[in-house]
C-alpha atoms as a PDB file:
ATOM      1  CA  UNK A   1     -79.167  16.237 -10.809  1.00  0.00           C
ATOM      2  CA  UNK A   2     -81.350  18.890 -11.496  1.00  0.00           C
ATOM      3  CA  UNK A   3     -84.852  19.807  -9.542  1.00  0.00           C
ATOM      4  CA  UNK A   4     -86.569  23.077  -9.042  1.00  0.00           C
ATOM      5  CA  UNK A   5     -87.532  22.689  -5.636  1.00  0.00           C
ATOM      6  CA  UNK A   6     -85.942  20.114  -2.991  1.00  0.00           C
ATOM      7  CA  UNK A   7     -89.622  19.583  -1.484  1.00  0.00           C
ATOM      8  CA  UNK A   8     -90.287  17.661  -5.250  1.00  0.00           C
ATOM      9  CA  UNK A   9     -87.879  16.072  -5.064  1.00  0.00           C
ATOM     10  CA  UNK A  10     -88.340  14.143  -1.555  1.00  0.00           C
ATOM     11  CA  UNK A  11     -90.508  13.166   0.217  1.00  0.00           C
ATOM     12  CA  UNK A  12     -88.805  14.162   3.483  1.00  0.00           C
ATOM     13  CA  UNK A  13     -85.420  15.108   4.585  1.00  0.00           C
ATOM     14  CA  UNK A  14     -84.059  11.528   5.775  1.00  0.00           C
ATOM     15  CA  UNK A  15     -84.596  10.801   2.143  1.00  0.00           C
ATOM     16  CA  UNK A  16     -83.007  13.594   0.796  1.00  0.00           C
ATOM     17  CA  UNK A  17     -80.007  13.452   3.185  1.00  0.00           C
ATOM     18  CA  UNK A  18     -79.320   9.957   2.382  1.00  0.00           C
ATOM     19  CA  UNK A  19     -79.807  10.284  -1.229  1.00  0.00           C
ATOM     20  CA  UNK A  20     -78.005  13.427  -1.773  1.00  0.00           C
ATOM     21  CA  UNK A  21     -75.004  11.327   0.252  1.00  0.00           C
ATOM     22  CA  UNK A  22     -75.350   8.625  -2.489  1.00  0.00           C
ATOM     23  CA  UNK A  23     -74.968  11.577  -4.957  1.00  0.00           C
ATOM     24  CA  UNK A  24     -71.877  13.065  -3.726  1.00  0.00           C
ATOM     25  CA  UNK A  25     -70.043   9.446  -3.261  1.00  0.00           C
ATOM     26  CA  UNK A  26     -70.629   8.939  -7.146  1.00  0.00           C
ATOM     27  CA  UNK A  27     -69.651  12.665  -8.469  1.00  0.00           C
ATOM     28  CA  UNK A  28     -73.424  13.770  -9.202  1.00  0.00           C
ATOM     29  CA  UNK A  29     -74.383  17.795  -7.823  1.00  0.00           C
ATOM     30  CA  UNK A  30     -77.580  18.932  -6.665  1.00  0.00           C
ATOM     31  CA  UNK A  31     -78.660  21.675  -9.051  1.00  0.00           C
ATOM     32  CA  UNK A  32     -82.078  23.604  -7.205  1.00  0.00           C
ATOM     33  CA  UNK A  33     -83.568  25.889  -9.380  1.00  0.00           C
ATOM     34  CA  UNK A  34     -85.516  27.728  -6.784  1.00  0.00           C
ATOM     35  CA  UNK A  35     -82.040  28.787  -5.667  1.00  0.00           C
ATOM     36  CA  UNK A  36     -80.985  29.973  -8.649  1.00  0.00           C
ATOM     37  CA  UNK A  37     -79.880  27.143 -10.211  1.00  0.00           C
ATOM     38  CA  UNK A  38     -76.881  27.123  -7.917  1.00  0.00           C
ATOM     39  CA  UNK A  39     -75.019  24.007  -7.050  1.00  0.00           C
ATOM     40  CA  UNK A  40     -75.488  22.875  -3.749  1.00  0.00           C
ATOM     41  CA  UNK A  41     -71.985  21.257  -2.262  1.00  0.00           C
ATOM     42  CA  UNK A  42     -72.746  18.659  -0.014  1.00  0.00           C
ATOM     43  CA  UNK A  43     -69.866  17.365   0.499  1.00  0.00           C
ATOM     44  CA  UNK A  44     -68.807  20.612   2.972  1.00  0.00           C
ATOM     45  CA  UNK A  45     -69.905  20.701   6.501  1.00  0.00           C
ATOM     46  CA  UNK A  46     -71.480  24.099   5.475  1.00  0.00           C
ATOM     47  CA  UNK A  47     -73.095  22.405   2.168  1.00  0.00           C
ATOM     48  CA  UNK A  48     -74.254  19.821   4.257  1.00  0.00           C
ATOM     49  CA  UNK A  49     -75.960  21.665   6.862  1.00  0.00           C
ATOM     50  CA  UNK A  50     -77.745  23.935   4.232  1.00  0.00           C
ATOM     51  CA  UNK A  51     -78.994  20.791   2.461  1.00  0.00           C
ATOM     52  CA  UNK A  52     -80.641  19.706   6.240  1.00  0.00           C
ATOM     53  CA  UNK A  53     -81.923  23.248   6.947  1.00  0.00           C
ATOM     54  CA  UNK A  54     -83.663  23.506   3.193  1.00  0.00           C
ATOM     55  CA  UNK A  55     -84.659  19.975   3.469  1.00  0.00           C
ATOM     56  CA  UNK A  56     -85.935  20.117   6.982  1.00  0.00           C
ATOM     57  CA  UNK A  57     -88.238  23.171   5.523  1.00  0.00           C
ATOM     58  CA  UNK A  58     -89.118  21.812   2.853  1.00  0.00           C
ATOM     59  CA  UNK A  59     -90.276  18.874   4.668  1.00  0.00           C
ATOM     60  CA  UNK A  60     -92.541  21.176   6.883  1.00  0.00           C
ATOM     61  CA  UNK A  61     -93.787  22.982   3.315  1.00  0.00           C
ATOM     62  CA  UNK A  62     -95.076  19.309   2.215  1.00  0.00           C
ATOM     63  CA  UNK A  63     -96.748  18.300   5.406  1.00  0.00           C
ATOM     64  CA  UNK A  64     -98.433  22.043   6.014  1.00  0.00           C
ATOM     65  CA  UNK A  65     -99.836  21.568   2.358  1.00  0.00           C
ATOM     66  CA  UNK A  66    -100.700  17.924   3.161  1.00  0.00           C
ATOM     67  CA  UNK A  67    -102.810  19.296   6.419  1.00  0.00           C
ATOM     68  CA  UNK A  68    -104.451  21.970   4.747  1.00  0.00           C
ATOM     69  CA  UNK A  69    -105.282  20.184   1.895  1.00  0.00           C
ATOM     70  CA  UNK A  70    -107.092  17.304   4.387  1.00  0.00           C
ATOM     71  CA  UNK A  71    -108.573  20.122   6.465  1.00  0.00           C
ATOM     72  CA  UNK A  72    -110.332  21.809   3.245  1.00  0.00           C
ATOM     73  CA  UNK A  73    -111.674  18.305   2.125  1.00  0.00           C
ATOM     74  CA  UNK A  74    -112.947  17.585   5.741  1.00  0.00           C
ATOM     75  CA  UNK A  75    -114.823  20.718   5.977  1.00  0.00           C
ATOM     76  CA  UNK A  76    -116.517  20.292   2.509  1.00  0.00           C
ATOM     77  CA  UNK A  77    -117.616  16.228   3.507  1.00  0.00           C
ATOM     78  CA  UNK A  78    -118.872  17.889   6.298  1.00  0.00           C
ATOM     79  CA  UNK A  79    -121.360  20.254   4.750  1.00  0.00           C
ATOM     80  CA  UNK A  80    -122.346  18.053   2.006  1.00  0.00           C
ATOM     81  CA  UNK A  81    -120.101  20.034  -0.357  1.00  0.00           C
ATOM     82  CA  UNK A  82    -118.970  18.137  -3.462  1.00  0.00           C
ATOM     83  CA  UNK A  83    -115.564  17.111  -2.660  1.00  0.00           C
ATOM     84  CA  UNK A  84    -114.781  14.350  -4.927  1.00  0.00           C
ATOM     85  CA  UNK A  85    -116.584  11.351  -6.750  1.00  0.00           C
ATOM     86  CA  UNK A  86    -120.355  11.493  -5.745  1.00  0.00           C
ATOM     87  CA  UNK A  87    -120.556   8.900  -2.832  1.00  0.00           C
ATOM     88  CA  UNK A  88    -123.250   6.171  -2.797  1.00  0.00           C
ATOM     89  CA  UNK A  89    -126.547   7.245  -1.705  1.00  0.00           C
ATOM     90  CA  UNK A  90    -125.933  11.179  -2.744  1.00  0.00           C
ATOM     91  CA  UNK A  91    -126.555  12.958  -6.053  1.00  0.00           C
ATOM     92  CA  UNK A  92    -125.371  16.449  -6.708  1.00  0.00           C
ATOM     93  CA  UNK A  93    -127.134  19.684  -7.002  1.00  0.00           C
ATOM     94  CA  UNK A  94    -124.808  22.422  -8.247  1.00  0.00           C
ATOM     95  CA  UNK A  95    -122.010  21.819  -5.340  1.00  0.00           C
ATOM     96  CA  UNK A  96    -123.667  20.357  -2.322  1.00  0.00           C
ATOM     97  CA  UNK A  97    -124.430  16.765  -2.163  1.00  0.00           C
ATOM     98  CA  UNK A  98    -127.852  15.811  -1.763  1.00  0.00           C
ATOM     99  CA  UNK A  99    -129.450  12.650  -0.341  1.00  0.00           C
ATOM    100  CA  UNK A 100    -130.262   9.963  -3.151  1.00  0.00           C
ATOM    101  CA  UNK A 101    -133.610   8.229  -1.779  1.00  0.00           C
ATOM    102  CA  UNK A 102    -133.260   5.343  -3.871  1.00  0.00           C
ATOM    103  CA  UNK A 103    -129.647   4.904  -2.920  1.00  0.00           C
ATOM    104  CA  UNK A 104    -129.942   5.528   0.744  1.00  0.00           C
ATOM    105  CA  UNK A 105    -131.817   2.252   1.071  1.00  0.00           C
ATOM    106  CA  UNK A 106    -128.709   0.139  -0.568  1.00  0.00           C
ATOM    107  CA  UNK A 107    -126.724   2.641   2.367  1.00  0.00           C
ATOM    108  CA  UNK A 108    -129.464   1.630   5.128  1.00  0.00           C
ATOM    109  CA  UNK A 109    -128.863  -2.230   4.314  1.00  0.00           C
ATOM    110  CA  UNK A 110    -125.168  -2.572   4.170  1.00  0.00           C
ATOM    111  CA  UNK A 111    -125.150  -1.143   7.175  1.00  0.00           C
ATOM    112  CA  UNK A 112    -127.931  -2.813   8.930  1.00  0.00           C
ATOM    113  CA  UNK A 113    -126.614  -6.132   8.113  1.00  0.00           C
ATOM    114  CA  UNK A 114    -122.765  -5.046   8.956  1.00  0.00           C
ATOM    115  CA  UNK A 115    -124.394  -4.615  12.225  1.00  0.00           C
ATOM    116  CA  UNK A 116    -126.309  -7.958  12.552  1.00  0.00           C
ATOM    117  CA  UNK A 117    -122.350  -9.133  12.273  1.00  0.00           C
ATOM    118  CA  UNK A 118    -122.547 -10.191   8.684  1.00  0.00           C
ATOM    119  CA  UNK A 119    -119.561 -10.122   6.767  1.00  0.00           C
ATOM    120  CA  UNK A 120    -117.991  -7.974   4.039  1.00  0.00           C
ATOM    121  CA  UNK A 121    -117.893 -10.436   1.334  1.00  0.00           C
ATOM    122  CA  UNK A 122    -121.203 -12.206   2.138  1.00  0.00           C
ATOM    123  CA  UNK A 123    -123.060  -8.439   1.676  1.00  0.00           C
ATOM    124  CA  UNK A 124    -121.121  -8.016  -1.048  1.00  0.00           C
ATOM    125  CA  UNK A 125    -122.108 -11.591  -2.872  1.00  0.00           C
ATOM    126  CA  UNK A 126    -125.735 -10.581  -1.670  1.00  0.00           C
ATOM    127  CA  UNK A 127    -125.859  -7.397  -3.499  1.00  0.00           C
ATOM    128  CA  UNK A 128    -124.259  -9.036  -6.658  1.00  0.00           C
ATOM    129  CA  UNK A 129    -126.561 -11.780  -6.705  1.00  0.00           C
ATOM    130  CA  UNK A 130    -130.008  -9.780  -6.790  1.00  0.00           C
ATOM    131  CA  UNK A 131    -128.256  -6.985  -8.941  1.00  0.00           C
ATOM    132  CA  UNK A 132    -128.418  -3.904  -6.744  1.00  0.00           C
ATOM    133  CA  UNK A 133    -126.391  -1.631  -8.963  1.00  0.00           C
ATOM    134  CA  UNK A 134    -123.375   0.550  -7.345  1.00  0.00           C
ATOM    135  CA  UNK A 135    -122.436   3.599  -7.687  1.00  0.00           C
ATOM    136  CA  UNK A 136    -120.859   3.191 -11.336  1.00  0.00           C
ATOM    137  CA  UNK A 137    -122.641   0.377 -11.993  1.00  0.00           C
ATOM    138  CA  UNK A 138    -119.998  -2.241 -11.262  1.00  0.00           C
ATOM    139  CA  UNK A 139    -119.679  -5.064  -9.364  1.00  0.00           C
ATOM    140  CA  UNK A 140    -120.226  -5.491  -5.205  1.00  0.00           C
ATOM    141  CA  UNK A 141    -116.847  -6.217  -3.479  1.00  0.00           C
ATOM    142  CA  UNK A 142    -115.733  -6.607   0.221  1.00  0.00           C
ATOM    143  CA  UNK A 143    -114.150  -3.025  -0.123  1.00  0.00           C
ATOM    144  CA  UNK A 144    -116.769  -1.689  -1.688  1.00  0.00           C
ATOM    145  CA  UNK A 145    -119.189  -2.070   1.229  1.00  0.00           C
ATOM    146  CA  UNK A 146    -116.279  -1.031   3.785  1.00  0.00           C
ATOM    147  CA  UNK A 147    -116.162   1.610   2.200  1.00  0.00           C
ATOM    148  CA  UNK A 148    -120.058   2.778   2.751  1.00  0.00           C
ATOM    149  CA  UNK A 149    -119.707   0.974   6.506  1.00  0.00           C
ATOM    150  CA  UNK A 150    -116.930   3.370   7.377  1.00  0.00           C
ATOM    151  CA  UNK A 151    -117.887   6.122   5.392  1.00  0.00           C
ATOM    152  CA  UNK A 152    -118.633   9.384   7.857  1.00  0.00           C
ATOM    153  CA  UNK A 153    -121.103  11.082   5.947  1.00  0.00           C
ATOM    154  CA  UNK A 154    -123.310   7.739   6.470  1.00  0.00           C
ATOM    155  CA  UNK A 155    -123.054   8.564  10.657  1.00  0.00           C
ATOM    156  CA  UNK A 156    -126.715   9.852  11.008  1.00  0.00           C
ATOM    157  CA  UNK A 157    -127.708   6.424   8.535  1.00  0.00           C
ATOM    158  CA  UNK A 158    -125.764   4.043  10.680  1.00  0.00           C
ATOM    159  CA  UNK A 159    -126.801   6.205  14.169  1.00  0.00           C
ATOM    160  CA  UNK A 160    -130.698   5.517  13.282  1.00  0.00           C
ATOM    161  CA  UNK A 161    -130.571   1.274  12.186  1.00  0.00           C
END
């Protein structure tokens, strides 16, 4: 088997121990690239604790990525940066994301009548019915309007219905 880094390769180093143990009880090497290209003998002890140090940090490389990655998209959603798809009830201007009048009141409703305890689907069948368009232009589902109902950047909508 050949990879160039282990952290590609797995997802986290309980998967990589136990595969890699498949591996070596059917003849197949771990070939890393990164390292050269070198074999990596897991069948030693020695082999076998270098495959749980590198996996361990490669483990830790994944999730620090994974954090950062969250933390940069948090901080954007939080100052109306364009982080993604444009949400419901937003339109862009160069890279901040601007309140959508028009929208907002499709935003104000879902959420006023999630409040008065209605369900997903029935909003959803509402919005269908009379043809308020979404986002794309698609069709109302029961996700769809969880999605605006649980949506932080609609906090200040839901904080004033």
């Amino acid at each position: 088997m050949v990879a160039v880094k282990l952290d590609r390769l797995f997802r986290n180093a309980a998967d990589a121990l136990v595969q890699t143990e498949q591996w070596d009880r059917t003849g197949i090497a771990l070939h890393l690239v990164d390292m050269g290209g070198q074999a990596l003998n897991t069948a030693s002890a020695m082999g076998r604790f270098f495959l749980s140090m590198t996996a361990s940090f490669a483990e830790l490389e994944r999730n620090m990525i994974s954090e950062r990655t969250a933390m940069a998209l948090h901080h954007k959603r939080d100052h109306r940066e364009v982080y993604g798809g444009i949400p419901l009830g937003f339109k862009r201007v160069e890279d901040r994301l601007e309140e959508d009048a028009k929208e907002m009141v499709v935003v104000r409703r879902i959420i006023k009548e999630r409040g008065l305890g209605r369900s997903l689907r029935e909003i959803a069948g509402d919005l269908n019915r009379e043809g308020v368009p979404t986002k794309t232009g698609g069709r109302w589902f029961a996700s769809t309007v969880l999605y605006v109902v649980k949506n932080i950047l609609y906090s200040s909508v839901a904080a004033a219905v």
